[in-house]
Protein backbone atom coordinates (compact mmCIF):
# COMPACT_ATOMS: atom_id res chain seq x y z
CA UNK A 1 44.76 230.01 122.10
CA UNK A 2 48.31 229.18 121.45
CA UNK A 3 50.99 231.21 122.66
CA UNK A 4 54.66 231.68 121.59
CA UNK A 5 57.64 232.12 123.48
CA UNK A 6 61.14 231.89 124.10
CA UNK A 7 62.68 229.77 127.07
CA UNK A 8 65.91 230.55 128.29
CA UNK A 9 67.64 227.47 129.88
CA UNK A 10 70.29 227.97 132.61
CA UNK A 11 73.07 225.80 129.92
CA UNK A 12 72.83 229.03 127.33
CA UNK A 13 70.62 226.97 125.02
CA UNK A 14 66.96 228.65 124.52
CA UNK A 15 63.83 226.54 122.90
CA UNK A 16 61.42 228.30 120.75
CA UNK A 17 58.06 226.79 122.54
CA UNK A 18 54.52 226.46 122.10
CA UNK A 19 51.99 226.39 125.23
CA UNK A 20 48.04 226.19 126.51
CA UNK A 21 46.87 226.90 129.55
CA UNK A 22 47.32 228.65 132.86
CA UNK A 23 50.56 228.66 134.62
CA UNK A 24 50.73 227.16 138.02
CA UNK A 25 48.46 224.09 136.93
CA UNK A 26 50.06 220.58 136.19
CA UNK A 27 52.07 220.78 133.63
CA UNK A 28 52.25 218.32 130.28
CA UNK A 29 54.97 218.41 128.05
CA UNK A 30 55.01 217.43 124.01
CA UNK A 31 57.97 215.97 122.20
CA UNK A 32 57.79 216.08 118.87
CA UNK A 33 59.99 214.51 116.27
CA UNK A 34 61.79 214.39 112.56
CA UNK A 35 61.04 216.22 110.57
CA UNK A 36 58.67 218.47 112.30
CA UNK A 37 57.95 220.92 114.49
CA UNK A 38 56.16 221.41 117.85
CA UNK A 39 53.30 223.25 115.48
CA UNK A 40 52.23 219.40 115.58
CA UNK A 41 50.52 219.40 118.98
CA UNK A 42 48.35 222.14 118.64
CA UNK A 43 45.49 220.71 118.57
CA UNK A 44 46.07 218.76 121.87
CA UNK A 45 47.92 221.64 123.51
CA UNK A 46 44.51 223.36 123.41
CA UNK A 47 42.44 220.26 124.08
CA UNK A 48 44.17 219.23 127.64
CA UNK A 49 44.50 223.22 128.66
CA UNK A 50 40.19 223.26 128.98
CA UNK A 51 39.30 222.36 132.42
CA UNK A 52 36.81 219.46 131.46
CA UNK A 53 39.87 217.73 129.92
CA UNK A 54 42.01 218.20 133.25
CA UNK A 55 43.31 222.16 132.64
CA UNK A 56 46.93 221.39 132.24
CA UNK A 57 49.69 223.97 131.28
CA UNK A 58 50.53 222.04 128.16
CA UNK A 59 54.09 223.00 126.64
CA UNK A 60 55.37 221.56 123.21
CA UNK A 61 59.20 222.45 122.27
CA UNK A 62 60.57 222.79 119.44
CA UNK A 63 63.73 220.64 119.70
CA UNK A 64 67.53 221.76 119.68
CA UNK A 65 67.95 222.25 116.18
CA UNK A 66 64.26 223.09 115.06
CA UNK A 67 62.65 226.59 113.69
CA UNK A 68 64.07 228.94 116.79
CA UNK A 69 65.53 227.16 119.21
CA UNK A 70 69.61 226.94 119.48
CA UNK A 71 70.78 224.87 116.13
CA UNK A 72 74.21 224.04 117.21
CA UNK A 73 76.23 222.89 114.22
CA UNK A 74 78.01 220.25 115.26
CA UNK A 75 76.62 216.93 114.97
CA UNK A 76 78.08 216.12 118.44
CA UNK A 77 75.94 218.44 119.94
CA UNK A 78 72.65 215.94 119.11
CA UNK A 79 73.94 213.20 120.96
CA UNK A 80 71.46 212.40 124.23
CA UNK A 81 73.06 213.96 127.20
CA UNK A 82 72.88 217.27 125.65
CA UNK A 83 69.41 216.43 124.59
CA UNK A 84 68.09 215.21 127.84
CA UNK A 85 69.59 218.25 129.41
CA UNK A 86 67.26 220.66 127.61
CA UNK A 87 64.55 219.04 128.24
CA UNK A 88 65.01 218.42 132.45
CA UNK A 89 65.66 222.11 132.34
CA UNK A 90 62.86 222.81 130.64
CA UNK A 91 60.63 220.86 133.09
CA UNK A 92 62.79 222.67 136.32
CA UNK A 93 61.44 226.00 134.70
CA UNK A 94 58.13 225.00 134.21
CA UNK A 95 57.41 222.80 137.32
CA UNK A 96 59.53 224.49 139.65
CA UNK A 97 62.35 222.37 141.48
CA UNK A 98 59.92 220.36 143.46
CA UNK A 99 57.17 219.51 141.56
CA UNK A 100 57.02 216.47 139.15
CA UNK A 101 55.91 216.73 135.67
CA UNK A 102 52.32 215.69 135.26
CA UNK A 103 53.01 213.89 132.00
CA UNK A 104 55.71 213.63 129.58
CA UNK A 105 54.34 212.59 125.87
CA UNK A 106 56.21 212.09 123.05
CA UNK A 107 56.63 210.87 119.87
CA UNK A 108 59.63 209.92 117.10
CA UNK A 109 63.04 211.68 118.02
CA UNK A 110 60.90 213.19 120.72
CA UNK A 111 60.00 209.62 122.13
CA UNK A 112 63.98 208.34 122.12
CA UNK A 113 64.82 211.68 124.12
CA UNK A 114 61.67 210.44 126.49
CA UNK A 115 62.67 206.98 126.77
CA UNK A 116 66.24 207.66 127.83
CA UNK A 117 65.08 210.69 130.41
CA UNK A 118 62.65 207.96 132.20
CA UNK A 119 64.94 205.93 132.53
CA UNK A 120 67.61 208.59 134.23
CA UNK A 121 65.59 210.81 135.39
CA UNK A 122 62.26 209.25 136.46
CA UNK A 123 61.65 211.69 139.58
CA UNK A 124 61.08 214.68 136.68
CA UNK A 125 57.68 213.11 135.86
CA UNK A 126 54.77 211.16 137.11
CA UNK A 127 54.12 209.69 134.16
CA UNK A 128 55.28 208.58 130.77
CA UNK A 129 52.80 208.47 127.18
CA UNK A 130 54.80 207.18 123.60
CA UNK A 131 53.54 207.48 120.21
CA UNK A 132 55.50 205.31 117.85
CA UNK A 133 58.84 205.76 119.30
CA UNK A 134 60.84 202.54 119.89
CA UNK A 135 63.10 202.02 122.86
CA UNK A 136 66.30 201.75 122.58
CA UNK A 137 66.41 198.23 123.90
CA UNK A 138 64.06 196.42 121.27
CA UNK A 139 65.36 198.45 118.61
CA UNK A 140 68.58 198.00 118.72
CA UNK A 141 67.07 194.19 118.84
CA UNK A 142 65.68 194.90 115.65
CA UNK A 143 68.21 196.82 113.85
CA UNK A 144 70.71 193.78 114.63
CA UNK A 145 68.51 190.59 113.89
CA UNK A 146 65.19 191.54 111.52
CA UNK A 147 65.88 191.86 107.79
CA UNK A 148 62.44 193.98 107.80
CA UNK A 149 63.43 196.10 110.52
CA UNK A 150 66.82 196.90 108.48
CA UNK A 151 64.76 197.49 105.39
CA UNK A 152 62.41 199.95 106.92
CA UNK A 153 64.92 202.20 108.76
CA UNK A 154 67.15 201.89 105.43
CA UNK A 155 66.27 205.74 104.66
CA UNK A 156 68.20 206.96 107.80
CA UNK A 157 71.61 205.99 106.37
CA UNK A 158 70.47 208.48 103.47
CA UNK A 159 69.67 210.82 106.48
CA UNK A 160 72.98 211.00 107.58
CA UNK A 161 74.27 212.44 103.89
CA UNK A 162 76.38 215.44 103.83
CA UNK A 163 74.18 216.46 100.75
CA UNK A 164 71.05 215.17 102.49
CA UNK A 165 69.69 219.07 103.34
CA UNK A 166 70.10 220.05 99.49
CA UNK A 167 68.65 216.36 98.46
CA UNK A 168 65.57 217.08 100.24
CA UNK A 169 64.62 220.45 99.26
CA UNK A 170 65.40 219.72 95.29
CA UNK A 171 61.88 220.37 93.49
CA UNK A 172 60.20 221.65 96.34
CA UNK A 173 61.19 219.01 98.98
CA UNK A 174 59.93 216.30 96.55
CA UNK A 175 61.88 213.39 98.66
CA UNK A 176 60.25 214.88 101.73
CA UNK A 177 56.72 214.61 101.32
CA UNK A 178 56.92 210.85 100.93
CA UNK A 179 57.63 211.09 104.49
CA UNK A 180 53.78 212.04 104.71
CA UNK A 181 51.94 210.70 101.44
CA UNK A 182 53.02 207.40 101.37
CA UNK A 183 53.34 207.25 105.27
CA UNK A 184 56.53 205.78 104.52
CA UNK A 185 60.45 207.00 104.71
CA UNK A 186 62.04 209.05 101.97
CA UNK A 187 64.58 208.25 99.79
CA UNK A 188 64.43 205.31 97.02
CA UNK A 189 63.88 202.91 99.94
CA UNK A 190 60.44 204.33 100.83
CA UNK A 191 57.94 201.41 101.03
CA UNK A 192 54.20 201.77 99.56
CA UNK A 193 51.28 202.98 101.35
CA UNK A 194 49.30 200.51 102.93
CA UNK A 195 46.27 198.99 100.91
CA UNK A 196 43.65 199.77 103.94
CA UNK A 197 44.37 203.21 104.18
CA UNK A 198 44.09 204.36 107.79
CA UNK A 199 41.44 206.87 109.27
CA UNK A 200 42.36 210.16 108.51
CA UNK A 201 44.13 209.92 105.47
CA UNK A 202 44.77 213.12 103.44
CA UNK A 203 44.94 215.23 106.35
CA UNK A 204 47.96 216.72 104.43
CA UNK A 205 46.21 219.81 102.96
CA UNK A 206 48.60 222.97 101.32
CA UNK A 207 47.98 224.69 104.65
CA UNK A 208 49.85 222.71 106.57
CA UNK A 209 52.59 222.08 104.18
CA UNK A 210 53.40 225.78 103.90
CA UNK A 211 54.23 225.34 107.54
CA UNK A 212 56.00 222.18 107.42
CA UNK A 213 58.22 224.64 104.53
CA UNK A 214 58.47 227.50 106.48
CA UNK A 215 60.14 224.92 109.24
CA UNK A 216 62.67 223.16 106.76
CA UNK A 217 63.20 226.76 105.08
CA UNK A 218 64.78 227.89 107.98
CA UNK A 219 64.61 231.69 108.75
CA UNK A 220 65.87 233.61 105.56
CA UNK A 221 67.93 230.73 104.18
CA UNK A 222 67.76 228.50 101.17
CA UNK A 223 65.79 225.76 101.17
CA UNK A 224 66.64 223.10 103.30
CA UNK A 225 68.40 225.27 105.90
CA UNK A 226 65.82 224.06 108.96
CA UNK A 227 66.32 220.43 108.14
CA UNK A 228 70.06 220.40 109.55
CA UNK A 229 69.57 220.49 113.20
CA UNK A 230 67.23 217.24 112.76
CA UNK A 231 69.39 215.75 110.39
CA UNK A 232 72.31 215.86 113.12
CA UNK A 233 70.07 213.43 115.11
CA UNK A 234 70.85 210.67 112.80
CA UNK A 235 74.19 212.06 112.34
CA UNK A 236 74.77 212.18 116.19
CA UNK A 237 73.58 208.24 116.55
CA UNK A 238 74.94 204.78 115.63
CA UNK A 239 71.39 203.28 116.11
CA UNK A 240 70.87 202.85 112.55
CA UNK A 241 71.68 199.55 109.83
CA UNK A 242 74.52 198.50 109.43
CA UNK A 243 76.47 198.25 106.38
CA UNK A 244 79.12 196.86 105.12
CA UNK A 245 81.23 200.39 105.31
CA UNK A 246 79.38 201.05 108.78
CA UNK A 247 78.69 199.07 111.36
CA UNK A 248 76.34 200.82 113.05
CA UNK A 249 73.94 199.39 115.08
CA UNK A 250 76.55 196.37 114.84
CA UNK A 251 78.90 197.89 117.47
CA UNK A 252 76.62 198.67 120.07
CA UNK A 253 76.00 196.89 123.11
CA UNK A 254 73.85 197.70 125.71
CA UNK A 255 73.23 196.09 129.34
CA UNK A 256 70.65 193.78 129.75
CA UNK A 257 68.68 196.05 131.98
CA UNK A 258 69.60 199.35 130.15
CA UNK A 259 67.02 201.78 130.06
CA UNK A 260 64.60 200.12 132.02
CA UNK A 261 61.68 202.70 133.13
CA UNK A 262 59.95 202.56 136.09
CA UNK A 263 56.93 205.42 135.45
CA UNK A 264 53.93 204.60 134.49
CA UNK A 265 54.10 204.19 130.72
CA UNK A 266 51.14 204.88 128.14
CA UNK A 267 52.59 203.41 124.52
CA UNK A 268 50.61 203.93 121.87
CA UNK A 269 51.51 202.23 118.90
CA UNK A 270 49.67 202.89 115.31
CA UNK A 271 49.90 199.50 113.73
CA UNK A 272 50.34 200.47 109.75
CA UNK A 273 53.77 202.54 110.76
CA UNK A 274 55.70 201.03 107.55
CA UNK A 275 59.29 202.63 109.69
CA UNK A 276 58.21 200.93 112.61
CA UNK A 277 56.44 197.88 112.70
CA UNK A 278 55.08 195.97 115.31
CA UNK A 279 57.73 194.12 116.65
CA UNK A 280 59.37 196.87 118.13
CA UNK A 281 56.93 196.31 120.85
CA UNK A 282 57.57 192.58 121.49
CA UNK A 283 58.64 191.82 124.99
CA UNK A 284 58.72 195.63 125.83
CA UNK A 285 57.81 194.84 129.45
CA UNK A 286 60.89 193.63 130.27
CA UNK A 287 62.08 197.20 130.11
CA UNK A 288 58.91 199.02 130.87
CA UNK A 289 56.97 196.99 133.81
CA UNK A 290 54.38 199.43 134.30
CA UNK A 291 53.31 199.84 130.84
CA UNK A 292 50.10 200.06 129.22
CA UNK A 293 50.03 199.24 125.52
CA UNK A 294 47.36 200.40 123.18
CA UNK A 295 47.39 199.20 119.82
CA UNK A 296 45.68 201.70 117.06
CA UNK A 297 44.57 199.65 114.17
CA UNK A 298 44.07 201.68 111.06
CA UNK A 299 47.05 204.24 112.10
CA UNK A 300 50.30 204.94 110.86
CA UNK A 301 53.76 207.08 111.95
CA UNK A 302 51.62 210.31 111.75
CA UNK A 303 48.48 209.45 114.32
CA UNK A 304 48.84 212.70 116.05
CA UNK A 305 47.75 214.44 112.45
CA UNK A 306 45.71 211.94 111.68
CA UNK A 307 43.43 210.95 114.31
CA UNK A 308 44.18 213.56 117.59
CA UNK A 309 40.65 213.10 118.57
CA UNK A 310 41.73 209.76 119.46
CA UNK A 311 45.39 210.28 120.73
CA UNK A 312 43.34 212.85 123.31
CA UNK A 313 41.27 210.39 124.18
CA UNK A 314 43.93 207.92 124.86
CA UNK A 315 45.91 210.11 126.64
CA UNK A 316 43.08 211.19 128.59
CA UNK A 317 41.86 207.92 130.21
CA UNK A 318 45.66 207.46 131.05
CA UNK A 319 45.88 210.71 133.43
CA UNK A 320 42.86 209.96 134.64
C-alpha cells in the first residue's frame, strides 16, 4: 500500500511524498524527473518495502516544483544548491542524523540532483543507482563537441519558453505526449521512435495519462499550471545547446575532477533513449570509479514504466 504525506523540511520548503514500508528499516529514496511525478515509482516503492525483496522504507518525492510540494516561482530557486538541500533534509528526516541512506536511485532531473549530492555529500548514502541521467561531466562533453548530442537535447531550448506552459497544454497537451509515444522529446525537434520497439511498449494506457494531467493541471488551475516548477529546471540551468543568441553549454567550464563520486554507483542505461544516447556513458569511470554499468538493450528514457520488473531486479542484485 502506498501512503501519502507531507514532509516538512527545517528550510520552510515541504515535499508532497510517496512511501512503502515500515519506518525504522533502511531507507531507499526515488528521484524522479521531467515531466513527472513521484506516482512513477509505485510499483517499486511497493516491491522493495516486502521483506523477501530486503523490507526497505522506500520514499519517492515529488520534486520542488511538482503536484504539492513548494513551487517557488522564481526560476532561481531551481538551481542545485537549493535542490540538493531538499533532498539531504529529506534523508536527515528519514534516516535520522546518523544513519546513511541505504540507497539513493534516481532518474532524469532526479538523477542530475543525485549526481551532484554524491559528489558533495557522499556520507548521506551508502550507495548510488542512475537510470538514464547523464553526469554533468560527460554531458557537458557532449553538449559542447557531438552534433547528435546537440540535436537530441534541441527540445530543451523550447523548454525554457516563456510560453512553453501554454504551448504544452494546447489540444490536450498534444506536444507533451510525444515525450512518451515516440519516446522522444517534444517540440518540432522530436526524433522518431525506434524501428525495434523496446519491451514494454504501449504501457501508456488513458489511466495513467489522466494522472500524468492531473500533475501538469496543477491544483484548480488551467492547464499547464503543474508544468512550471519543472520547466524552471531548464530555466534555472545553462547545461543546454548552445546557440547562436545563447551560449549555453558554451560558457561553462568545469574542473577536471568535478563531480567525481566516490559511492558505489549502479547506472543503468536503456540503450534506445533517442535524448540520451550512449555516449553519455563513455569514459564515465573517470568520474565514477566504483561504478557498475548495466546496459538495457531494448529500453528507452521511460524503463521504469516500461520494464520495472527488470529495473527491480537490477536494483536488487545491486543492494544485495
Amino acid at each position: 500500500m502506498i501512503d501519502t504525506w507531507i514532509a516538512e523540511l527545517p528550510h520552510g520548503i515541504h515535499l508532497s511524498c510517496r512511501s512503502a514500508g515500515s519506518r525504522g528499516r533502511p531507507v531507499l529514496i526515488f528521484l524522479h524527473g521531467f515531466p513527472e511525478a513521484a506516482f512513477v515509482w509505485d510499483d517499486l516503492l511497493e516491491h522493495f518495502a516486502q521483506p523477501e525483496h530486503g523490507g526497505y522504507r522506500c520514499v519517492a518525492p515529488n520534486l520542488r516544483g511538482y503536484e504539492q510540494s513548494s513551487s517557488p516561482t522564481e526560476p532561481a530557486a531551481y538551481r542545485p544548491k537549493p535542490l540538493m538541500e531538499d533532498i539531504a533534509a529529506l534523508i536527515t528526516l528519514e534516516c535520522g542524523a546518523d544513519e546513511q541512506l541505504a540507497c539513493l536511485i534516481a532518474h532524469d532531473w532526479g538523477g542530475a540532483l543525485a549526481w551532484s549530492l554524491a559528489s558533495l555529500r557522499p556520507e548521506l548514502m551508502a550507495r548510488l543507482v542512475i537510470v538514464n541521467s547523464p553526469h554533468p561531466q560527460t554531458f557537458l562533453r557532449e553538449l559542447k563537441g557531438n552534433p547528435r548530442q546537440q540535436a537530441a537535447s534541441a527540445y530543451m531550448n523550447f523548454l525554457i519558453r516563456a510560453d512553453a506552459e501554454d504551448l504544452l497544454a494546447a489540444n490536450d497537451y498534444a506536444r507533451m505526449w510525444p515525450f512518451f509515444d515516440a519516446m522522444g522529446a517534444s517540440g518540432s525537434s522530436a526524433p522518431a521512435a525506434p524501428a525495434n520497439l523496446p519491451e514494454g511498449a504501449g504501457w501508456m494506457t488513458e489511466s495513467l495519462r489522466a494522472k500524468y494531467r492531473a500533475v501538469w493541471d496543477g491544483e484548480g488551475k488551467k492547464p499547464g499550471a503543474g508544468l512550471t516548477g519543472g520547466l524552471n529546471y531548464y530555466r534555472a540551468s545553462a547545461l543546454r545547446p548552445p546557440r547562436a543568441e545563447d551560449p549555453a553549454a558554451a560558457s561553462i567550464e568545469l574542473p577536471p575532477d568535478a563531480f567525481t563520486v566516490t559511492t558505489p554507483t549502479l547506472v543503468l542505461w536503456a540503450m534506445q533513449d533517442s535524448a540520451l544516447p550512449p555516449e553519455l556513458v563513455e569514459g564515465l569511470d573517470i568520474w565514477v570509479p566504483h561504478m557498475t554499468l548495466t546496459p538495457l538493450e531494448r529500453a528507452t528514457h521511460w524503463v521504469v514504466h516500461e520494464q520495472p520488473a527488470r529495473v527491480a531486479a537490477e536494483i536488487g542484485r545491486f543492494l544485495r
